[in-house]
Protein backbone atom coordinates (compact mmCIF):
# COMPACT_ATOMS: atom_id res chain seq x y z
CA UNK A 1 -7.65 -8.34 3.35
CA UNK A 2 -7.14 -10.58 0.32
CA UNK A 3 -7.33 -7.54 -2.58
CA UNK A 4 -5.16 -5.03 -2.66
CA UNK A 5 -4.81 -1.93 -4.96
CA UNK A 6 -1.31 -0.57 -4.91
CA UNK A 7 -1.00 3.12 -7.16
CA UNK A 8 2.17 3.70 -7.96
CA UNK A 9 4.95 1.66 -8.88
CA UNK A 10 8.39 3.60 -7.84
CA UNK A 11 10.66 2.10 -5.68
CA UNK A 12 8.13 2.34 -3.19
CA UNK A 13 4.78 1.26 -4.53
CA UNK A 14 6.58 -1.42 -6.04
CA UNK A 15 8.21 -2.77 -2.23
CA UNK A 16 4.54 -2.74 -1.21
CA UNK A 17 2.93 -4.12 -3.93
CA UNK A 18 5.55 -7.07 -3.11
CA UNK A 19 4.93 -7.55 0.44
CA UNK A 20 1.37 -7.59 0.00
CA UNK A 21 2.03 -10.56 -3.01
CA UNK A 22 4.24 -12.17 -0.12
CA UNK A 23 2.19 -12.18 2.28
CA UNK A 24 -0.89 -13.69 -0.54
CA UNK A 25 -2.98 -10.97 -0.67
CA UNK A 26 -4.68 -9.97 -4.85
CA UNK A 27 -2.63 -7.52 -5.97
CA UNK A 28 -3.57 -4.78 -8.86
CA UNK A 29 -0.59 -2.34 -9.17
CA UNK A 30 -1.48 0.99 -11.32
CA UNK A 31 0.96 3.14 -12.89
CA UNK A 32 0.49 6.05 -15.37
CA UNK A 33 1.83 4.42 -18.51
CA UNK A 34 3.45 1.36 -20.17
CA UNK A 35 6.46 2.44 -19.53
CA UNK A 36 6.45 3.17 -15.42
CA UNK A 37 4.67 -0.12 -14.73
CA UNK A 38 7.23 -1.93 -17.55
CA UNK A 39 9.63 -0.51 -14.87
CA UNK A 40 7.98 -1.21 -11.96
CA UNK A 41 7.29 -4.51 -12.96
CA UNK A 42 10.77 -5.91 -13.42
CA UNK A 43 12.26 -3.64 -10.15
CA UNK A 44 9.68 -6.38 -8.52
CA UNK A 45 10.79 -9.63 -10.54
CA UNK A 46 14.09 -8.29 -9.85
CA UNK A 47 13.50 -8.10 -6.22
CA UNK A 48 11.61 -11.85 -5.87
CA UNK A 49 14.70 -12.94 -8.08
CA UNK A 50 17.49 -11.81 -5.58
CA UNK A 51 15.34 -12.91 -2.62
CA UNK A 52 15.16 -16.30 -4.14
CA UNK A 53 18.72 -16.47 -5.69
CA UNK A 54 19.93 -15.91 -2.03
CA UNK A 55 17.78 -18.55 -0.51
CA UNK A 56 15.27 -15.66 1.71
CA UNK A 57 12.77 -16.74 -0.19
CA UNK A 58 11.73 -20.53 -1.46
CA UNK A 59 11.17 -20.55 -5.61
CA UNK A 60 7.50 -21.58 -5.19
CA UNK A 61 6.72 -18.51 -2.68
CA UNK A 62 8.39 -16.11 -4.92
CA UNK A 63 6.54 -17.74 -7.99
CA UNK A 64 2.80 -17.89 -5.58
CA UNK A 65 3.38 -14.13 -5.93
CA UNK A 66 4.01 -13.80 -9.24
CA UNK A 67 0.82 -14.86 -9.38
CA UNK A 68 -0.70 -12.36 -7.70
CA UNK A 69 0.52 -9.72 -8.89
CA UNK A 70 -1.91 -8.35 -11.85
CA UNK A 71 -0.26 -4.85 -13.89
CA UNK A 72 -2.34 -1.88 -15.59
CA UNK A 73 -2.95 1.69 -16.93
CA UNK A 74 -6.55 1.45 -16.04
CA UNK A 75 -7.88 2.50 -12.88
CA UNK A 76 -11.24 0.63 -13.00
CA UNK A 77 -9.34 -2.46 -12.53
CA UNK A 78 -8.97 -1.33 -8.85
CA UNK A 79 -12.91 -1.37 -8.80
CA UNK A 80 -13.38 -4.60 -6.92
CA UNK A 81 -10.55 -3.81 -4.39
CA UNK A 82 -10.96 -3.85 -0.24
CA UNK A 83 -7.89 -1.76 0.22
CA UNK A 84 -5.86 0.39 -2.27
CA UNK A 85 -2.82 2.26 -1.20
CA UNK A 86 -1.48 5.32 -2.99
CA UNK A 87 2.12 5.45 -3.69
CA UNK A 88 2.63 8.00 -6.24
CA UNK A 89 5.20 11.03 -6.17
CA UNK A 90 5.15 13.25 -3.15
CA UNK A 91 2.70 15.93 -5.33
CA UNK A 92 -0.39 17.43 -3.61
CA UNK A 93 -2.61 17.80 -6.61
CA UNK A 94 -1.25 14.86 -8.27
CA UNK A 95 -2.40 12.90 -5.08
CA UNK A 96 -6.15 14.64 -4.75
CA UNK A 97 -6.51 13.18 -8.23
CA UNK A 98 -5.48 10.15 -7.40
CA UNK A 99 -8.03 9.64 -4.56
CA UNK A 100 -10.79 11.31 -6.81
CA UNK A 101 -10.28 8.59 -9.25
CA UNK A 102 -10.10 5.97 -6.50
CA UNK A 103 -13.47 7.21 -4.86
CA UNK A 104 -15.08 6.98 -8.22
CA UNK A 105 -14.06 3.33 -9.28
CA UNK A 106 -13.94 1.44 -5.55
CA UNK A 107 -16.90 0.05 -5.44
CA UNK A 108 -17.08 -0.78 -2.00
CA UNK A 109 -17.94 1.91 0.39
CA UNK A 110 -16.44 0.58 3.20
CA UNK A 111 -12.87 -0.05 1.20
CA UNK A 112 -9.74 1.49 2.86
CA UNK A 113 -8.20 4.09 0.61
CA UNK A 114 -4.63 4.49 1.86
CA UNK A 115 -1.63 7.04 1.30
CA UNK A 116 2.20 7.00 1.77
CA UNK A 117 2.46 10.44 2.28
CA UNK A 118 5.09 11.71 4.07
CA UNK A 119 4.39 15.22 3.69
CA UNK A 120 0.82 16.67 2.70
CA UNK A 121 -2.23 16.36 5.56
CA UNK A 122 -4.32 13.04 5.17
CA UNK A 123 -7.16 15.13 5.82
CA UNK A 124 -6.50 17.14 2.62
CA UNK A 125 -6.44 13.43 0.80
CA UNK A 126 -9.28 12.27 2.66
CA UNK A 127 -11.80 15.48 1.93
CA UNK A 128 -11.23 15.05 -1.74
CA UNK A 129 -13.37 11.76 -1.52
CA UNK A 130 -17.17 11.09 -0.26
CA UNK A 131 -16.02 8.73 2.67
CA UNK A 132 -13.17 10.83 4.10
CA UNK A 133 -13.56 8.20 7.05
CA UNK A 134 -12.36 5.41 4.99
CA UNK A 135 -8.69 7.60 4.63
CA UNK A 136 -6.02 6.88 6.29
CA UNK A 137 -2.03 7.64 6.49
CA UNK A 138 0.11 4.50 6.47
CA UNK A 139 4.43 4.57 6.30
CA UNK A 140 5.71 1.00 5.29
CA UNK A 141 9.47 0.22 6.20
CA UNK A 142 10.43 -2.49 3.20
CA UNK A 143 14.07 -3.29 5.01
CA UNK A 144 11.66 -4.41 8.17
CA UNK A 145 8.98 -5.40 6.13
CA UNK A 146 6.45 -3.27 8.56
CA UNK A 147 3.75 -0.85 8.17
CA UNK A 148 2.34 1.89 10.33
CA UNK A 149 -0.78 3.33 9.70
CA UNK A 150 -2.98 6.64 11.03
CA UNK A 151 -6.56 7.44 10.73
CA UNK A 152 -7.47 10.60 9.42
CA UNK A 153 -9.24 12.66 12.06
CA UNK A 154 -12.39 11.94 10.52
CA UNK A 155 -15.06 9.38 11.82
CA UNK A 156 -17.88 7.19 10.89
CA UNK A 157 -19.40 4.86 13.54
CA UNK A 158 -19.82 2.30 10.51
CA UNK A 159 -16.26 2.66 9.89
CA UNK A 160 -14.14 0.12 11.05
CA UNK A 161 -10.61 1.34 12.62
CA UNK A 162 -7.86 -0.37 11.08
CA UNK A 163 -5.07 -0.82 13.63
CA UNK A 164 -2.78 2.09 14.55
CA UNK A 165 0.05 -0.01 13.58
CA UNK A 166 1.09 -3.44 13.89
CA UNK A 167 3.46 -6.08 12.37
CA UNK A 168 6.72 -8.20 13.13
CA UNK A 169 10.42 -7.84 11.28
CA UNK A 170 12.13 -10.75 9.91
CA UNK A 171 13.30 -11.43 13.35
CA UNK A 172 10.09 -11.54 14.51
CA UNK A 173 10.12 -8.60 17.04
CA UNK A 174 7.43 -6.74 17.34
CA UNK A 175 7.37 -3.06 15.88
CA UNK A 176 4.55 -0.79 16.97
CA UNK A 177 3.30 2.77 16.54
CA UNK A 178 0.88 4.96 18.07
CA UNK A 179 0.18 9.05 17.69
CA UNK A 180 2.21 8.75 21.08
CA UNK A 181 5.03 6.70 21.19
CA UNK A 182 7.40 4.26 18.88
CA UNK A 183 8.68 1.21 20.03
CA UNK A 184 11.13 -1.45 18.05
CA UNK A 185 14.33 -0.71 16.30
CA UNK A 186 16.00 3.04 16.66
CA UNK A 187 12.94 4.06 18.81
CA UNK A 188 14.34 6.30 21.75
C-alpha cells in the first residue's frame, strides 16, 4: 500500500505514522487540533532525529520520510487513502465517530479502515460503517517495528484478506500471529 491514513497522533499514532514514512508509504496523519498534531509532529521529528543522530537511520532516509509525512485537522484529506488506521484514545464513542467520518470521506470502497484497539470489539467499530468487511483489528509493536492484524468476523467475497500478521524485527526474525498461536520474542 503506498497511502496511508494514520488518525491520531499520541505516542502511538505518531510511532505508526513513522514506520509507515520508513518504510515509503504516503502518509496523512489527522489529529483533532493544531495543537495535538503541533505535538505529534515534533514527537516524530524528534524520533527520525535520534534515529539519525545515533547512526540507525542514514540522514537521507530519515529526510525521504519527512517527505512523506503530510499533517492536518481535516479529515477529507484522508479521502484518497488505501488504508487508514485509527489511533485515537482508547474511547468507544470517540472511536465509532471516528470510523463514521472515515466511511464518509474514503473514497475507495475497497480501502482498509484499521483500529489499534486494545479494548472495545472490532465488530462494534466495523458495524458503525457501510463495509464492516473492510474493518479490521491491528496491534503494532514500535520497539520491534511489527504489526499484527485481525479481521473482523465479518465477510465479503470481494474483500480481500489482509494477512493475519506478518513482518520481521530489526534482527530480521520473523514475528507472526494468528487467532491461535504467537510465535517470536516472549511467545511461550
Amino acid at each position: 500500500m503506498e497511502r496511508i491514513g494514520v488518525v491520531g497522533c499520541g505516542l502511538m499514532g505518531s510511532g505508526i505514522a513513522e514506520i509507515c514514512a520508513r518504510a515509503g508509504a504516503d502518509v496523512v496523519v489527522i489529529e483533532r487540533d493544531a495543537d495535538a498534531l503541533a505535538q505529534g509532529q515534533t514527537r516524530i521529528e524528534r524520533s527520525l532525529d535520534r534515529a539519525s543522530s545515533s547512526g540507525k537511520l542514514p540522514e537521507d532516509e530519515a529526510n525521504r520520510a519527512r517527505g512523506n509525512l503530510t499533517f492536518s485537522e481535516d479529515f477529507a484529506t484522508l479521502s484518497d487513502r488505501e488504508m487508514v488506521i485509527e489511533a485515537v484514545a482508547e474511547d468507544e464513542n470517540l472511536k465509532i465517530d471516528v470510523f463514521q467520518m472515515l466511511d464518509a470521506v474514503v473514497k475507495d470502497p475497497q480501502a482498509i479502515l484499521a483500529t489499534n484497539t486494545s479494548s472495545i470489539p472490532i465488530i462494534k467499530l466495523a458495524m458503525a460503517t457501510k463495509r464492516p468487511e473492510q474493518v479490521i483489528g491491528m496491534h503494532f509493536s514500535i520497539r520491534y517495528r511489527c504489526c499484527a492484524s485481525w479481521r473482523s468476523s465479518l465477510r465479503s467475497s470481494r474483500a480481500p484478506r489482509p494477512p493475519i500478521a506478518s513482518t520481521s524485527t530489526p534482527a530480521n526474525r520473523s514475528i507472526s500471529a494468528s487467532s491461535h498461536r504467537r510465535t517470536g520474542p516472549g511467545s511461550s
